[in-house]
Each structure stands twice: as structure tokens, then as C-alpha cells.
C-alpha atoms as a PDB file:
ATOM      1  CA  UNK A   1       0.000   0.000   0.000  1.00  0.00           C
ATOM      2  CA  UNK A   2       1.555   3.556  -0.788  1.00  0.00           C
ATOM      3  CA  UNK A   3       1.651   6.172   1.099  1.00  0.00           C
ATOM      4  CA  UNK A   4      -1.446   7.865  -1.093  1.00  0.00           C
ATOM      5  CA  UNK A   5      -3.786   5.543  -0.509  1.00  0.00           C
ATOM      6  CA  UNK A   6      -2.505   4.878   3.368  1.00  0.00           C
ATOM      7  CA  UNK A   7      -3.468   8.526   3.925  1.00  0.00           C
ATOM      8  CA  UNK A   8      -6.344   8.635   2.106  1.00  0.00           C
ATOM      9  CA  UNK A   9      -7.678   5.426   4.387  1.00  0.00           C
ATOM     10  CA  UNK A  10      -6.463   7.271   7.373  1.00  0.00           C
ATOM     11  CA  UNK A  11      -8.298  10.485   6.722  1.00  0.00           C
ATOM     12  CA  UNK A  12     -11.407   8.205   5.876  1.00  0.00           C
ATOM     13  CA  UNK A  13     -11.635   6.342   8.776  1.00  0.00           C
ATOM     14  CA  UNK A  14     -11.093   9.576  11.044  1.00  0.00           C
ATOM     15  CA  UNK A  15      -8.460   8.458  13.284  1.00  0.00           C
ATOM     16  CA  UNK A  16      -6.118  11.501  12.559  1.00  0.00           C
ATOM     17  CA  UNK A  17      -5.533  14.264  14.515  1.00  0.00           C
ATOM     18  CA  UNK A  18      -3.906  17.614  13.194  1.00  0.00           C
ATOM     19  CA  UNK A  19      -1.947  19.703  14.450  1.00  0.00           C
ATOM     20  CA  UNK A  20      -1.066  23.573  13.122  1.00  0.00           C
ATOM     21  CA  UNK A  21      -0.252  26.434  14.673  1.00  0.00           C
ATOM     22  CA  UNK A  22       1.080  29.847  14.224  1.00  0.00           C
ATOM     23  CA  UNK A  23       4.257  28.950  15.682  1.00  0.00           C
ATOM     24  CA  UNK A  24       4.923  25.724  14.552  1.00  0.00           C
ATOM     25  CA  UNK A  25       3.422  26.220  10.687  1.00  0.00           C
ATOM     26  CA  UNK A  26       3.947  23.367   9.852  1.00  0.00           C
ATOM     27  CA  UNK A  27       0.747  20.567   8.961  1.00  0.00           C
ATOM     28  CA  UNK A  28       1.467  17.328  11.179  1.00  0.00           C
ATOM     29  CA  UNK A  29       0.134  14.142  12.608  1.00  0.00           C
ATOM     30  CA  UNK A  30       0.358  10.985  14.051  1.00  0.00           C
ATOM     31  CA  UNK A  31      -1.970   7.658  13.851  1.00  0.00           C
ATOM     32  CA  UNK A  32      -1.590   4.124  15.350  1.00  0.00           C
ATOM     33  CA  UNK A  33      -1.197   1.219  13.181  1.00  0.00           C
ATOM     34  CA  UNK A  34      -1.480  -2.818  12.850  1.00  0.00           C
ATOM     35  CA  UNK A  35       1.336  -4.917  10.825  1.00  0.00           C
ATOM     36  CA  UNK A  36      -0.149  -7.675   8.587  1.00  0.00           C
ATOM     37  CA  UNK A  37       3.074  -9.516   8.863  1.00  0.00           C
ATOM     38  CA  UNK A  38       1.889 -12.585   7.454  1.00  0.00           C
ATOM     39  CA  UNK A  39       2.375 -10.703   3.601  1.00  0.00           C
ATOM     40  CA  UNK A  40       5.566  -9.708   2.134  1.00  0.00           C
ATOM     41  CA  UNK A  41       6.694  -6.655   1.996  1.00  0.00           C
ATOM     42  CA  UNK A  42       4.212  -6.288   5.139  1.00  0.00           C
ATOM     43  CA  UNK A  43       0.812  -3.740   4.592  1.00  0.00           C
ATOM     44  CA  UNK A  44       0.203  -1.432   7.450  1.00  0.00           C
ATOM     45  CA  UNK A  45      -3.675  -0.504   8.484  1.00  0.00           C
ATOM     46  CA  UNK A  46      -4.940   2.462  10.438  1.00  0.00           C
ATOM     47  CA  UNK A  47      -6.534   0.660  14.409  1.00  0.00           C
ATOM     48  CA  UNK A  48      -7.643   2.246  17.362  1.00  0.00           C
ATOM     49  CA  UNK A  49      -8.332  -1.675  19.197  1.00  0.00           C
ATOM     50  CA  UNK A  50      -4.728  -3.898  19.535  1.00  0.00           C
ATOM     51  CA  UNK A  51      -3.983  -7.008  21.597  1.00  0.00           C
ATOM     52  CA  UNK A  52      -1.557  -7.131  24.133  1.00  0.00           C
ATOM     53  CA  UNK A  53       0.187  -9.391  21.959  1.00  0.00           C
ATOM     54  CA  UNK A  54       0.401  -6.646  19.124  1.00  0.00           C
ATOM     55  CA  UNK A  55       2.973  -4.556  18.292  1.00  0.00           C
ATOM     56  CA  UNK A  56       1.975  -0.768  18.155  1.00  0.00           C
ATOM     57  CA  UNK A  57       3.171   1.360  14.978  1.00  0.00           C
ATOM     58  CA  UNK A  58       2.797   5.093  14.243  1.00  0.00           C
ATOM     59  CA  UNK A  59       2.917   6.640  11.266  1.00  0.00           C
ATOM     60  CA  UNK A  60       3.218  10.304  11.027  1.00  0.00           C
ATOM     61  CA  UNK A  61       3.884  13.236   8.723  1.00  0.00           C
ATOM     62  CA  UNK A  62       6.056  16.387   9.980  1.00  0.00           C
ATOM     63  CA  UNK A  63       6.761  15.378  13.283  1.00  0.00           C
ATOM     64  CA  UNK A  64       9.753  16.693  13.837  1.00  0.00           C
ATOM     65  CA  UNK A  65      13.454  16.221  14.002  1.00  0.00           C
ATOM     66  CA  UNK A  66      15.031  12.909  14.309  1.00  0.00           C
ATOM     67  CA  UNK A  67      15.182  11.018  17.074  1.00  0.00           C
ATOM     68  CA  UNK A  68      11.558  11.974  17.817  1.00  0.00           C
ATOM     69  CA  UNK A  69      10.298  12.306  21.815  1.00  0.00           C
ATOM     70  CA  UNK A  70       7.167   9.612  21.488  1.00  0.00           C
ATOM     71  CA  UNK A  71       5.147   9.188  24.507  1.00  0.00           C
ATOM     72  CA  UNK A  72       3.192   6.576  24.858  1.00  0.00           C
ATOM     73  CA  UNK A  73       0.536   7.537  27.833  1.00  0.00           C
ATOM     74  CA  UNK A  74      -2.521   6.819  29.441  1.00  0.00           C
ATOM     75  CA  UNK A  75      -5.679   8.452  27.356  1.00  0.00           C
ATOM     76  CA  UNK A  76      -7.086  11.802  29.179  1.00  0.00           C
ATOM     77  CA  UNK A  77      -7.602  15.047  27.115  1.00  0.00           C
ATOM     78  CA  UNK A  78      -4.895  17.304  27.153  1.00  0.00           C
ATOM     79  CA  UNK A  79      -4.649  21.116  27.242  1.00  0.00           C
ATOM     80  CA  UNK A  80      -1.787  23.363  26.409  1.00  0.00           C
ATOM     81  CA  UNK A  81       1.398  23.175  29.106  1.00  0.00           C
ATOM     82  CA  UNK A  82       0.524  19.803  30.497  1.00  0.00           C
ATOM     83  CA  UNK A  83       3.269  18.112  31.710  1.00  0.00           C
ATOM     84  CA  UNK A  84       3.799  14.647  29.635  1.00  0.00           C
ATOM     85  CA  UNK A  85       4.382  11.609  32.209  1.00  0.00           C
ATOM     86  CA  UNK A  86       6.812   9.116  31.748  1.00  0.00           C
ATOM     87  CA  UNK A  87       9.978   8.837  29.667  1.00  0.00           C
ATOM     88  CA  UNK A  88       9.657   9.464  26.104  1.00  0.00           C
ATOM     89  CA  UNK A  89      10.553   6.384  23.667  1.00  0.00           C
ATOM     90  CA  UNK A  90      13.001   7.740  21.100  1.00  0.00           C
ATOM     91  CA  UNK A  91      12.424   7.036  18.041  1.00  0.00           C
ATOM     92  CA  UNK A  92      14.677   7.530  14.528  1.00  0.00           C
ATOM     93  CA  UNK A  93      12.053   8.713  12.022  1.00  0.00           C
ATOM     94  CA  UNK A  94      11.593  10.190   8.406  1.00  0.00           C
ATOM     95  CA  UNK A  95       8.618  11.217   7.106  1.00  0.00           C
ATOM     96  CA  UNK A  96       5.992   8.473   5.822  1.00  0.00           C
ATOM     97  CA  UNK A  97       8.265   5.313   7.863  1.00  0.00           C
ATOM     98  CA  UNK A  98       6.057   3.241   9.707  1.00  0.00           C
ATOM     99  CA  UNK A  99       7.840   2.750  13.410  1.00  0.00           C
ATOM    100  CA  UNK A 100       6.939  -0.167  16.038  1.00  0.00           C
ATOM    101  CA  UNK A 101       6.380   1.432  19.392  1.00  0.00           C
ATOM    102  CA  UNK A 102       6.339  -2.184  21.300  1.00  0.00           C
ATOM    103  CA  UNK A 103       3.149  -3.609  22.888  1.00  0.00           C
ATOM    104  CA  UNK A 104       1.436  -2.341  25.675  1.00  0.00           C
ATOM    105  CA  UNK A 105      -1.082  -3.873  28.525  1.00  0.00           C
ATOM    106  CA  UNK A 106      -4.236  -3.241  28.162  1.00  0.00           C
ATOM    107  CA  UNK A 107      -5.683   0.122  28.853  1.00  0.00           C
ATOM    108  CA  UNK A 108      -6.850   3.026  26.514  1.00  0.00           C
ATOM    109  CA  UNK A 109      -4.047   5.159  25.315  1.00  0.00           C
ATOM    110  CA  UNK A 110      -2.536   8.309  23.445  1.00  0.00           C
ATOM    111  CA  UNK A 111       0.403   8.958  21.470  1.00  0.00           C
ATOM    112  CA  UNK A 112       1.769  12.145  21.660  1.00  0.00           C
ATOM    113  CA  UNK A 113       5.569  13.460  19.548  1.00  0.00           C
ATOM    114  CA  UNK A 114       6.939  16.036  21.793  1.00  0.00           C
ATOM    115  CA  UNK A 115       7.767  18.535  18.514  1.00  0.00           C
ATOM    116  CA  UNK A 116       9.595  20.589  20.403  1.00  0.00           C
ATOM    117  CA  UNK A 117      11.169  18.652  23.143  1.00  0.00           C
ATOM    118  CA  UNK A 118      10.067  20.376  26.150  1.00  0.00           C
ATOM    119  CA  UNK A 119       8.584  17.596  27.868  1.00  0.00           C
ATOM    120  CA  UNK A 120       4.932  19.478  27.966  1.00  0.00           C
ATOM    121  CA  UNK A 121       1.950  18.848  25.567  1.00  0.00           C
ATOM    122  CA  UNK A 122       1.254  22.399  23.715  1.00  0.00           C
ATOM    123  CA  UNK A 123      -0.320  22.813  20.101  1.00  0.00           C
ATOM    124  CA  UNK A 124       2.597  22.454  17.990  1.00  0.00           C
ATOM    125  CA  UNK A 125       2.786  18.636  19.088  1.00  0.00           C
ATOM    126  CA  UNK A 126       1.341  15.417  17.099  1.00  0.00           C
ATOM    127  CA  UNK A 127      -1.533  13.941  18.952  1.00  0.00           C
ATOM    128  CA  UNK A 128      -3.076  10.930  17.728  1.00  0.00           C
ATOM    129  CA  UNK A 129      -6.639  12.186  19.572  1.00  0.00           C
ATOM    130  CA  UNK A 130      -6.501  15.587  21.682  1.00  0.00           C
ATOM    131  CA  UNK A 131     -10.273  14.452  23.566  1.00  0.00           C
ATOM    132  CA  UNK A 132     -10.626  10.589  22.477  1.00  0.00           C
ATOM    133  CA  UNK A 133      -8.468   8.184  23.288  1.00  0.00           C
ATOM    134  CA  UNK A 134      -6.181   7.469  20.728  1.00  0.00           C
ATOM    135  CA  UNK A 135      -6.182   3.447  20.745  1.00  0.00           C
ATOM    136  CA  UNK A 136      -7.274   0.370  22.797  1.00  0.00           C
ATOM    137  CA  UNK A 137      -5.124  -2.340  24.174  1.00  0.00           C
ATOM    138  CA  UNK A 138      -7.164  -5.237  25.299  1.00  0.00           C
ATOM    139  CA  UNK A 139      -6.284  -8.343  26.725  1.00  0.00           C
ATOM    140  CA  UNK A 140      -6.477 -11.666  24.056  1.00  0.00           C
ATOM    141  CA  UNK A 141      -9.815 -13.683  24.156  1.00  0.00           C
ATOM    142  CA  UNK A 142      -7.861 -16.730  25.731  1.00  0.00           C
ATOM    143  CA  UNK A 143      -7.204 -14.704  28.982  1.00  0.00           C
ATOM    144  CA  UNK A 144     -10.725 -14.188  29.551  1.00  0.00           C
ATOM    145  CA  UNK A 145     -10.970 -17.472  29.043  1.00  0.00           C
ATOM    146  CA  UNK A 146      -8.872 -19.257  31.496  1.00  0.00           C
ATOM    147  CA  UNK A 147     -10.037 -16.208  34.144  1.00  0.00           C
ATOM    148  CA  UNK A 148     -13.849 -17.821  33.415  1.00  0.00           C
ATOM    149  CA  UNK A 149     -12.073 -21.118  33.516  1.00  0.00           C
ATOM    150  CA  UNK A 150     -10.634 -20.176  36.983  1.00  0.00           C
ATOM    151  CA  UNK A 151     -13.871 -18.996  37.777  1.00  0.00           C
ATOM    152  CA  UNK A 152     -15.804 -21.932  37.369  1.00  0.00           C
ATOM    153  CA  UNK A 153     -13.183 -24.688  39.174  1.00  0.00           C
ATOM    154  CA  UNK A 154     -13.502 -22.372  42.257  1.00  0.00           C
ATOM    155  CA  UNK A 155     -16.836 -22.668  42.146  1.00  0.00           C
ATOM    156  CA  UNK A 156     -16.877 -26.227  41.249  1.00  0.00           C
ATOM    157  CA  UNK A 157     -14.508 -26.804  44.257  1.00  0.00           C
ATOM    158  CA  UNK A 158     -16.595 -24.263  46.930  1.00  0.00           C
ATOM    159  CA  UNK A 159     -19.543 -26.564  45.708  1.00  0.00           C
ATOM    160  CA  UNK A 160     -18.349 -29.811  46.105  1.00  0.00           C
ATOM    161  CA  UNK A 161     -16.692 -28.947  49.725  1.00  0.00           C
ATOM    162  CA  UNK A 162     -19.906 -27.447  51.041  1.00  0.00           C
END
């Protein structure tokens, strides 16, 4: 899939976020991605729901210069000055790369590219959703699963003992 069509599917499926302003000016952004590994090269698709068992990419478009300050954080919404939590993941980037950010446990989450490297959201920075979350990890099908599983032989057990 080229990068033409990738954006157009991204724009579609309104999971981008922009980001312009009068001091920056400069059009940017940043979306969340799953890898079809299985094909050869390997296609990229716009998600907002992974497993904890995928691997999170971004793709992005004027985010800055290389390494890139990526944080990976909890969803909330964000207004200008907050202070971003964690350490940033740095990433070596040019424009239109698709990057694996790792895999994360489940929760609802943003990802934010710190433009300007001050360690505080603002509006020159890439958001992948300013008042959404920007994807979903949740846990595989199999660990609810064995938790029902679990669930039941307690059960079972508490029956048969009383």
C-alpha cells in the first residue's frame, strides 16, 4: 500500500488528529497502526483496538526532528502546558516510515511526539486524539478465558466442599 492511498484510508476512517499552529506552521500528525506480517513486503492498516500481543506502529507526517520524543501515555484530554508523564521512547524517524512502538497492557491510550522537546503537551505537538483516546489495548480472548475457567473450578470446588 503507498503512502497515497494509506493517507487517504487514514483520513477516511477519522483516526487523525492535526496539528497547526502559528508557531509551529507546519501541517502534522500521528496515527496508530497494525502490521499484517503474514504478507511480504508487510501492509500497514490504520486501528484504534490492539492485543496485548500486538505490536503498536505510528505513522506520522512532519513530526519533527530525528530522534523523535514519542510518549506513549494513558488516554485523558490534554490542554496546552501539560506536563507529559513518563519517559519518552526515542524514536529515529523520516517522514511516511512506519515505526513499532512495542506492545502495551491493556488500557486506553494516546500517542503524543513532543515537537519541540520540552517535555509538555502544547499545540505544535502530534496527537493521535486531543479528547478521544487514541487506541485500545485489550487483553487476548484466551485470557478471559482461562479467568472464566478459573472462575468456574472455584466454584466447582466451593460446591463440592460445602
Amino acid at each position: 500500500m503507498n503512502a497515497k492511498k494509506f493517507l487517504g484510508m487514514a483520513i477516511m476512517l477519522v483516526v487523525l488528529s492535526i496539528s497547526a499552529c502559528a508557531t509551529c506552521q507546519q501541517f502534522s500528525f500521528v496515527i496508530e497502526t497494525k502490521q499484517n506480517s503474514s504478507l511480504s513486503p508487510p501492509l500497514y492498516a490504520p486501528s484504534r483496538l490492539f492485543s496485548t500481543t500486538d505490536n503498536v506502529y505510528m505513522f506520522g507526517y512532519n513530526l519533527g526532528d530525528s530522534p523523535l520524543n514519542v510518549y506513549v501515555v494513558a488516554d485523558r484530554n490534554w490542554a496546552s502546558n501539560d506536563t507529559l508523564p513518563g519517559t519518552p521512547i526515542h524514536v529515529n524517524y523520516a517522514n511516511n516510515e512506519f515505526k513499532s512502538l512495542g506492545k502495551f497492557p491493556a488500557g486506553k491510550y494516546d500517542i503524543i511526539v513532543d515537537r519541540n522537546k520540552d517535555g509538555k503537551y502544547d499545540e505544535c505537538d502530534a496527537i493521535d486524539s486531543a479528547t478521544s483516546f487514541g487506541f485500545e489495548v485489550a487483553p487476548e480472548l484466551s485470557t478471559f478465558a482461562l479467568f472464566g475457567l478459573g472462575l468456574i473450578s472455584v466454584a466447582g470446588i466451593a460446591i463440592r466442599k460445602g
